[in-house]
C-alpha atoms as a PDB file:
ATOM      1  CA  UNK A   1     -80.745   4.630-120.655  1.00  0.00           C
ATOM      2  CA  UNK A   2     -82.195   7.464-118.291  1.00  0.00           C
ATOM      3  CA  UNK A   3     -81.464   7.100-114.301  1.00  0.00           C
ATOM      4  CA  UNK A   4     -83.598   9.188-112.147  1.00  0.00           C
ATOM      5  CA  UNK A   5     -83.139   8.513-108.733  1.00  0.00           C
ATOM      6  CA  UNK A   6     -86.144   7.823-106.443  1.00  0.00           C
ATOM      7  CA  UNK A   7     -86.836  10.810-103.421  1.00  0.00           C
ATOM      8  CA  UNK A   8     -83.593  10.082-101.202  1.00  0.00           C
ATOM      9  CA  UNK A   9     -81.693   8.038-103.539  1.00  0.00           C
ATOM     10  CA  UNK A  10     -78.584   8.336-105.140  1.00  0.00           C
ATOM     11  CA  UNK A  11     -78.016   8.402-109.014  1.00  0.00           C
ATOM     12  CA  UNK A  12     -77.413   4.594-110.488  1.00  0.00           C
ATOM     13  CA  UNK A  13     -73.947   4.566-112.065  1.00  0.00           C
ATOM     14  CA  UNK A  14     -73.187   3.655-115.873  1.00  0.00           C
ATOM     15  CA  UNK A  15     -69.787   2.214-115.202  1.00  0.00           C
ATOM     16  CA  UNK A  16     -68.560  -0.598-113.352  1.00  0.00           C
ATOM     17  CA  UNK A  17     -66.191   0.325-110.796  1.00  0.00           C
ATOM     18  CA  UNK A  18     -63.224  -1.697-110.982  1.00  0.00           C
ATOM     19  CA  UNK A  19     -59.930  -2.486-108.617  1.00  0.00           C
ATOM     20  CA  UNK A  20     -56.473  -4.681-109.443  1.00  0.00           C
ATOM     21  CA  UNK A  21     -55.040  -5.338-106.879  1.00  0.00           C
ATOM     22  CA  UNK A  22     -51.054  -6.721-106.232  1.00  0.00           C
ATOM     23  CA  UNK A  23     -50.262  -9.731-108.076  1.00  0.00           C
ATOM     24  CA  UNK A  24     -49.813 -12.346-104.791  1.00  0.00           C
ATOM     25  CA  UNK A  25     -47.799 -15.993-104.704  1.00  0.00           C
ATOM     26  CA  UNK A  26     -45.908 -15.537-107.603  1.00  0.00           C
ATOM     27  CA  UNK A  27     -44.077 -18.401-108.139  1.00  0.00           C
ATOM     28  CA  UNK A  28     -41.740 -18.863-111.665  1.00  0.00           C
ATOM     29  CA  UNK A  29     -45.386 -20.327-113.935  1.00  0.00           C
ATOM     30  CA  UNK A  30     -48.099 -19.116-111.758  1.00  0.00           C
ATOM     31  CA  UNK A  31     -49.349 -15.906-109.520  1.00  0.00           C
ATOM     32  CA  UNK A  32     -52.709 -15.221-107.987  1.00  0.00           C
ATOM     33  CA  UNK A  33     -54.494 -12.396-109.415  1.00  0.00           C
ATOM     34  CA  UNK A  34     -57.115 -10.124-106.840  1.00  0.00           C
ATOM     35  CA  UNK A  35     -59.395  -7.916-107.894  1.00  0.00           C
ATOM     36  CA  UNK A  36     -62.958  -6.402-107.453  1.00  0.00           C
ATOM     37  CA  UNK A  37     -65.124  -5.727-109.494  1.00  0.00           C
ATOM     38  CA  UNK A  38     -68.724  -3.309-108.426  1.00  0.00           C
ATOM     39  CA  UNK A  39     -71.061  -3.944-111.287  1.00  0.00           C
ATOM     40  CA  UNK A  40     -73.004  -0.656-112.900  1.00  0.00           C
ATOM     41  CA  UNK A  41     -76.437  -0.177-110.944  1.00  0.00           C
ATOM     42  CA  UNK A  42     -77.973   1.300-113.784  1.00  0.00           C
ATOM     43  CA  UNK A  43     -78.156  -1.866-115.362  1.00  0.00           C
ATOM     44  CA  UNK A  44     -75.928  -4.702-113.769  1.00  0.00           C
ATOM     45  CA  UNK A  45     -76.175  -6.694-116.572  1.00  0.00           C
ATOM     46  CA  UNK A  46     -72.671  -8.233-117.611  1.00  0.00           C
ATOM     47  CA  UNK A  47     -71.416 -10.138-120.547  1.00  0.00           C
ATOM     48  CA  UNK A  48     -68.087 -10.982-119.301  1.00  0.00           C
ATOM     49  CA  UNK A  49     -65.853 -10.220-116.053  1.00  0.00           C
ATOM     50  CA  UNK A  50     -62.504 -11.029-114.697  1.00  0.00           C
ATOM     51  CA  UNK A  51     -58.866 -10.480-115.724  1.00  0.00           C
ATOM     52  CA  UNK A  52     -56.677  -9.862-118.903  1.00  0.00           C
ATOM     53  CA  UNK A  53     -53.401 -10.105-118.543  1.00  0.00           C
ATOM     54  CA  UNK A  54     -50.339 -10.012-121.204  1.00  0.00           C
ATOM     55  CA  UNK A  55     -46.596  -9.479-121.435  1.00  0.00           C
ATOM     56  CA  UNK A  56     -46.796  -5.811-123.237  1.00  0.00           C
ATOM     57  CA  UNK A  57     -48.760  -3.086-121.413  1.00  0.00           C
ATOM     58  CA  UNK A  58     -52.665  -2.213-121.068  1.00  0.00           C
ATOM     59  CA  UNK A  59     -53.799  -5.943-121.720  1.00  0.00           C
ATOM     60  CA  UNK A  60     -57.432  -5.957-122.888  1.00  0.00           C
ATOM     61  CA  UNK A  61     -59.899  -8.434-124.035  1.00  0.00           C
ATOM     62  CA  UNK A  62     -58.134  -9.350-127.194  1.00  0.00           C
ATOM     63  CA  UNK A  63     -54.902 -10.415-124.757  1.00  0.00           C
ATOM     64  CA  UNK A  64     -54.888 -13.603-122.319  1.00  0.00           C
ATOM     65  CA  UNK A  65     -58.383 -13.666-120.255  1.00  0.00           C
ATOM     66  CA  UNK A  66     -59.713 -15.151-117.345  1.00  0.00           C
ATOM     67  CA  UNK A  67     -63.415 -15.071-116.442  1.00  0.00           C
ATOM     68  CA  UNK A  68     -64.227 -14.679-113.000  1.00  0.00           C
ATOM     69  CA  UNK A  69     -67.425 -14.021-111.735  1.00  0.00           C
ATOM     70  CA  UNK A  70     -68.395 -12.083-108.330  1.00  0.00           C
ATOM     71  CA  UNK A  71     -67.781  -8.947-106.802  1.00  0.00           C
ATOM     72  CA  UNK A  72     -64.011 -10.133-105.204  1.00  0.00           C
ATOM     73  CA  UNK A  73     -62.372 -11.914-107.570  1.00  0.00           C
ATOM     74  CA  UNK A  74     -59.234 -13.911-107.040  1.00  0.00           C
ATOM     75  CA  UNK A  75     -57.826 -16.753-109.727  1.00  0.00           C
ATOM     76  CA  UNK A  76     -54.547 -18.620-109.839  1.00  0.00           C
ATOM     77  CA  UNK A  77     -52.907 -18.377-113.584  1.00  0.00           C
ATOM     78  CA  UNK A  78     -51.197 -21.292-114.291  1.00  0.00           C
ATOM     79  CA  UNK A  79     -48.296 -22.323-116.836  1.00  0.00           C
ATOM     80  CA  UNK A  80     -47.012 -18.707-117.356  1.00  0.00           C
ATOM     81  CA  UNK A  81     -43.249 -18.050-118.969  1.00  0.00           C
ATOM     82  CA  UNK A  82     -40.739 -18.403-116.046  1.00  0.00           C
ATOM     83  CA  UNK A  83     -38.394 -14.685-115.302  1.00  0.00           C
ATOM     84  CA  UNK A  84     -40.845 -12.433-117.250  1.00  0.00           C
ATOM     85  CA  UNK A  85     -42.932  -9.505-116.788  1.00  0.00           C
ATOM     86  CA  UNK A  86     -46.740  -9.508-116.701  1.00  0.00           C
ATOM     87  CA  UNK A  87     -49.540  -6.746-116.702  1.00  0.00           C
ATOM     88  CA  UNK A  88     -52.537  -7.279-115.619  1.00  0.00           C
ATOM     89  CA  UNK A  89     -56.398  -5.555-115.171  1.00  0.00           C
ATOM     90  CA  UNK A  90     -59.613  -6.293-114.103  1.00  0.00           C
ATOM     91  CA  UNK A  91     -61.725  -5.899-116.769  1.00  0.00           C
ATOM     92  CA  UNK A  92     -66.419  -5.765-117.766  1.00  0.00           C
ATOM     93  CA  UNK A  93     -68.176  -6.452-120.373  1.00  0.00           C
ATOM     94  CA  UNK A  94     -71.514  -5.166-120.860  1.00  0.00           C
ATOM     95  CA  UNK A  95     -74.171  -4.048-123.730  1.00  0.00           C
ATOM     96  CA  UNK A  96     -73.072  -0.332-122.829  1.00  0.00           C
ATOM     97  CA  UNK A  97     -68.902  -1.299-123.350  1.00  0.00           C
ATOM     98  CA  UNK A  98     -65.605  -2.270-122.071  1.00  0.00           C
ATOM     99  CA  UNK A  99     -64.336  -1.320-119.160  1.00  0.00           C
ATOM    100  CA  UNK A 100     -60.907  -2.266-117.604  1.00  0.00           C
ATOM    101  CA  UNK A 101     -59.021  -1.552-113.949  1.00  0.00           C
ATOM    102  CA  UNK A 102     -55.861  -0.059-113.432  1.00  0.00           C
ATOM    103  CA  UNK A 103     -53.308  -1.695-114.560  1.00  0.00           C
ATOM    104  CA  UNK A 104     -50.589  -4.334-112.023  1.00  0.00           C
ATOM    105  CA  UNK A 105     -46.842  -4.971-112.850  1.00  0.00           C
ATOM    106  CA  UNK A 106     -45.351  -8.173-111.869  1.00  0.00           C
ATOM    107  CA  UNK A 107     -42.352 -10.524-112.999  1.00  0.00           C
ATOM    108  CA  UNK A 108     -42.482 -14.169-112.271  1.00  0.00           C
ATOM    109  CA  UNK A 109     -39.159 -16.153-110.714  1.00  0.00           C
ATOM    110  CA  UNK A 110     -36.418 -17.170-112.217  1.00  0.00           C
ATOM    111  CA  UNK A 111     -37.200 -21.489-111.944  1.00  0.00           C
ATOM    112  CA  UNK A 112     -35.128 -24.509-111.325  1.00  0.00           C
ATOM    113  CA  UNK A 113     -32.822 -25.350-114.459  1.00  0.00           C
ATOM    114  CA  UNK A 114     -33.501 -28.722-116.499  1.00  0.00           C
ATOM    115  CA  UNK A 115     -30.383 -30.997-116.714  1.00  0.00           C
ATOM    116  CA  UNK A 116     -29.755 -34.622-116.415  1.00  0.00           C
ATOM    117  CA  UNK A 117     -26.230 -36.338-116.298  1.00  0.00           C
ATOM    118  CA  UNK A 118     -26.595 -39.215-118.796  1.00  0.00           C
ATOM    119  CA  UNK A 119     -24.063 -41.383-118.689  1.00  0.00           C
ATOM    120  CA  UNK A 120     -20.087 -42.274-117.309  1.00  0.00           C
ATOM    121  CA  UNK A 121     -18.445 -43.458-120.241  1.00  0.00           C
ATOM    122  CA  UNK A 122     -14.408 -44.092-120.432  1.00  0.00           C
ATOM    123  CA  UNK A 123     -13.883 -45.560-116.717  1.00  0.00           C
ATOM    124  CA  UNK A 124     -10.522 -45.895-116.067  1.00  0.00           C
ATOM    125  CA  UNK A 125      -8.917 -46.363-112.997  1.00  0.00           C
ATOM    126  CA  UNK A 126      -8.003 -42.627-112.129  1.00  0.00           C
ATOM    127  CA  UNK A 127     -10.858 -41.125-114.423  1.00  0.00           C
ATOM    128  CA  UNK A 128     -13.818 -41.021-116.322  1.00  0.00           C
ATOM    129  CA  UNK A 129     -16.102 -38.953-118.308  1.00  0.00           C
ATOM    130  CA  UNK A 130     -19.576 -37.823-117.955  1.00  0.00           C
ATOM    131  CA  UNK A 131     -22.069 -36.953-120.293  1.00  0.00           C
ATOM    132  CA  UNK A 132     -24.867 -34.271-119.700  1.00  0.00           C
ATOM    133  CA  UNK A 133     -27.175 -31.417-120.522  1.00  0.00           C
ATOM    134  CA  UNK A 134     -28.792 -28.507-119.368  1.00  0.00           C
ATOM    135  CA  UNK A 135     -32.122 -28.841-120.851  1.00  0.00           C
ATOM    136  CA  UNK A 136     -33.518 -25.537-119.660  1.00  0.00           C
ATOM    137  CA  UNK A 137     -32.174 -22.534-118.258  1.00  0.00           C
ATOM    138  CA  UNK A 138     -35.209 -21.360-116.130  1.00  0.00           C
ATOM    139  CA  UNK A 139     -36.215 -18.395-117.722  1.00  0.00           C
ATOM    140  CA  UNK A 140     -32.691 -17.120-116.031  1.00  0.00           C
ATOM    141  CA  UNK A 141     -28.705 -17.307-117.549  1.00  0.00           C
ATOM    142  CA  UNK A 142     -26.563 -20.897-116.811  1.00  0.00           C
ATOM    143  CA  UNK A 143     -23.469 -19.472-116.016  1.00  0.00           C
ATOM    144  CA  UNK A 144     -21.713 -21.977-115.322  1.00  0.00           C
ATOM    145  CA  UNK A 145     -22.009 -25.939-115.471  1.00  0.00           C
ATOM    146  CA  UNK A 146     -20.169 -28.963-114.942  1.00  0.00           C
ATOM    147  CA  UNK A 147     -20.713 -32.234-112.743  1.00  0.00           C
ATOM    148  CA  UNK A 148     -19.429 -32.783-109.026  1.00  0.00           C
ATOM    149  CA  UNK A 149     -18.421 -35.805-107.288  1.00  0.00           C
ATOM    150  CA  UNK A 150     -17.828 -36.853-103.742  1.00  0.00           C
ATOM    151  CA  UNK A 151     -17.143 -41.010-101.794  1.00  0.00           C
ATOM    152  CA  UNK A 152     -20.226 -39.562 -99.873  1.00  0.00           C
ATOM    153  CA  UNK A 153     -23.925 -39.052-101.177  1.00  0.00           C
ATOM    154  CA  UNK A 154     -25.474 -36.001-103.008  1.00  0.00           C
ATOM    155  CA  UNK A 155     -21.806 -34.185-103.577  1.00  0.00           C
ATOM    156  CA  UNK A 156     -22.459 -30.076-104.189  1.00  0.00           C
ATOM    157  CA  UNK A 157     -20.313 -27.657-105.466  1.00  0.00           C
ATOM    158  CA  UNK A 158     -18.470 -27.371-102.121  1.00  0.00           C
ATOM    159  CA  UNK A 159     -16.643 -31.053-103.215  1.00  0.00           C
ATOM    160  CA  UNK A 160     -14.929 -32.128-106.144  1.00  0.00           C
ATOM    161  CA  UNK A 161     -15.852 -30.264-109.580  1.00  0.00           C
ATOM    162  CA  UNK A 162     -15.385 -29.847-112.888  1.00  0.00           C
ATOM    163  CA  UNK A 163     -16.713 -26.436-115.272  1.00  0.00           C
ATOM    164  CA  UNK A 164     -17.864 -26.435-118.528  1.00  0.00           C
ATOM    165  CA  UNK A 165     -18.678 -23.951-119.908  1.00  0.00           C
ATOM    166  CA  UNK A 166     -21.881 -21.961-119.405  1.00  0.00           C
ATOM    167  CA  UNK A 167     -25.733 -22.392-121.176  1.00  0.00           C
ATOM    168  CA  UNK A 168     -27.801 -24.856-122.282  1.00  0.00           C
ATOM    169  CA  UNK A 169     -26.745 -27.872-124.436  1.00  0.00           C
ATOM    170  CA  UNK A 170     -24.523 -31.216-124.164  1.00  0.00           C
ATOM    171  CA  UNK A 171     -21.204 -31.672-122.802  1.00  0.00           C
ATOM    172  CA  UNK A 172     -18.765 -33.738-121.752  1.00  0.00           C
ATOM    173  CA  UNK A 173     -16.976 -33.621-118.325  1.00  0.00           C
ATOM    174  CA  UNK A 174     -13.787 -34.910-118.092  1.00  0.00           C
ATOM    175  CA  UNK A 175     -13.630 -36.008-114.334  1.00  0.00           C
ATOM    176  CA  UNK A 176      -9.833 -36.678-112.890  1.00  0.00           C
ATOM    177  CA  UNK A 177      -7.862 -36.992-109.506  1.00  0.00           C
ATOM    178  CA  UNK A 178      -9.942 -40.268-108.823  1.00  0.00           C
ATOM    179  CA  UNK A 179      -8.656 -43.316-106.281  1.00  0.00           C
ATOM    180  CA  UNK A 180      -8.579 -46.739-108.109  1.00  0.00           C
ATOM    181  CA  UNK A 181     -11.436 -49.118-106.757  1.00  0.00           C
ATOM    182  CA  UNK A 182     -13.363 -46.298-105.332  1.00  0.00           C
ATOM    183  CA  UNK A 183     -17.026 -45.878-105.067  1.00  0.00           C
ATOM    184  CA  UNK A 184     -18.390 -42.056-106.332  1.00  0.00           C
ATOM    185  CA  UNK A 185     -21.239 -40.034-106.066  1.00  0.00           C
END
């Protein structure tokens, strides 16, 4: 390619010039990428535009990609892992090369833990026992667990309690100190 710029003009660029900008509403599975991206005036053509983005440093085209086309470019990743870091660039394609952005840092949340309390087996009249599990830890460390109780709705941590251990898995909670023909929460 040979640029010669007209009387008065300015010499047509070969590159792309291209911006990431901070990683914005990160969340513990998604985050909004920004970026823009100045196409080469020599010849704008392109063959592919947008983000890359991976958990080990200077993502490329090879790594995760998102195609987004314009000059500012914004996209909302979905479904990423929950407490982990990211990098991410803006990246162009065209018939001349590759060409990526500087390079973002960013670590999603820590999410909401996935447990259920199954069911209240042995009911006696001062006790009983509940089953659970923690599914999921949410990308962060379950350290502790157990089941509360309360006579009044949606008991927290602040009423009765038991503690079982820490993690994910199934486990029994042995629940005691309770008033005979009582209704609990």
């Amino acid at each position: 390619l040979s640029c010669s710029p007209e009387d008065n003009e300015l010499p047509c660029t070969l590159a792309p010039s291209l911006e990431t900008n901070e990683v914005i509403n990160i969340s513990d599975t998604s985050a909004k990428f920004i970026g823009v991206i100045i196409a080469p005036t020599c010849d704008a053509t392109v063959t592919s535009q947008g983000f890359v983005y991976a958990k080990t440093t200077l993502p490329k085209t090879d790594d995760l990609v998102i195609e987004v086309n314009g000059e500012d470019i914004t996209t909302t990743v979905i479904n990423l892992e929950q407490n982990t870091e990211y990098f991410v660039r803006s990246f162009f394609v065209n018939p001349i090369g590759e060409f990526y952005g500087n390079e973002v840092r960013f670590t999603t949340n820590v999410g909401d833990a996935s447990s259920n309390s199954g069911s209240v087996v042995n009911i006696k009249a001062f006790s009983a026992d509940v089953l659970s599990e923690i599914n999921t830890d949410g990308g962060g460390e379950i350290t502790s667990r157990g089941v509360c109780w309360s006579t009044s709705q949606n008991p927290t941590v602040e009423d009765s309690k038991t503690e079982d251990g820490t993690g994910i898995g199934s486990f029994t909670s042995n629940v005691l100190g309770l008033t005979h023909n009582t209704k609990y929460y």
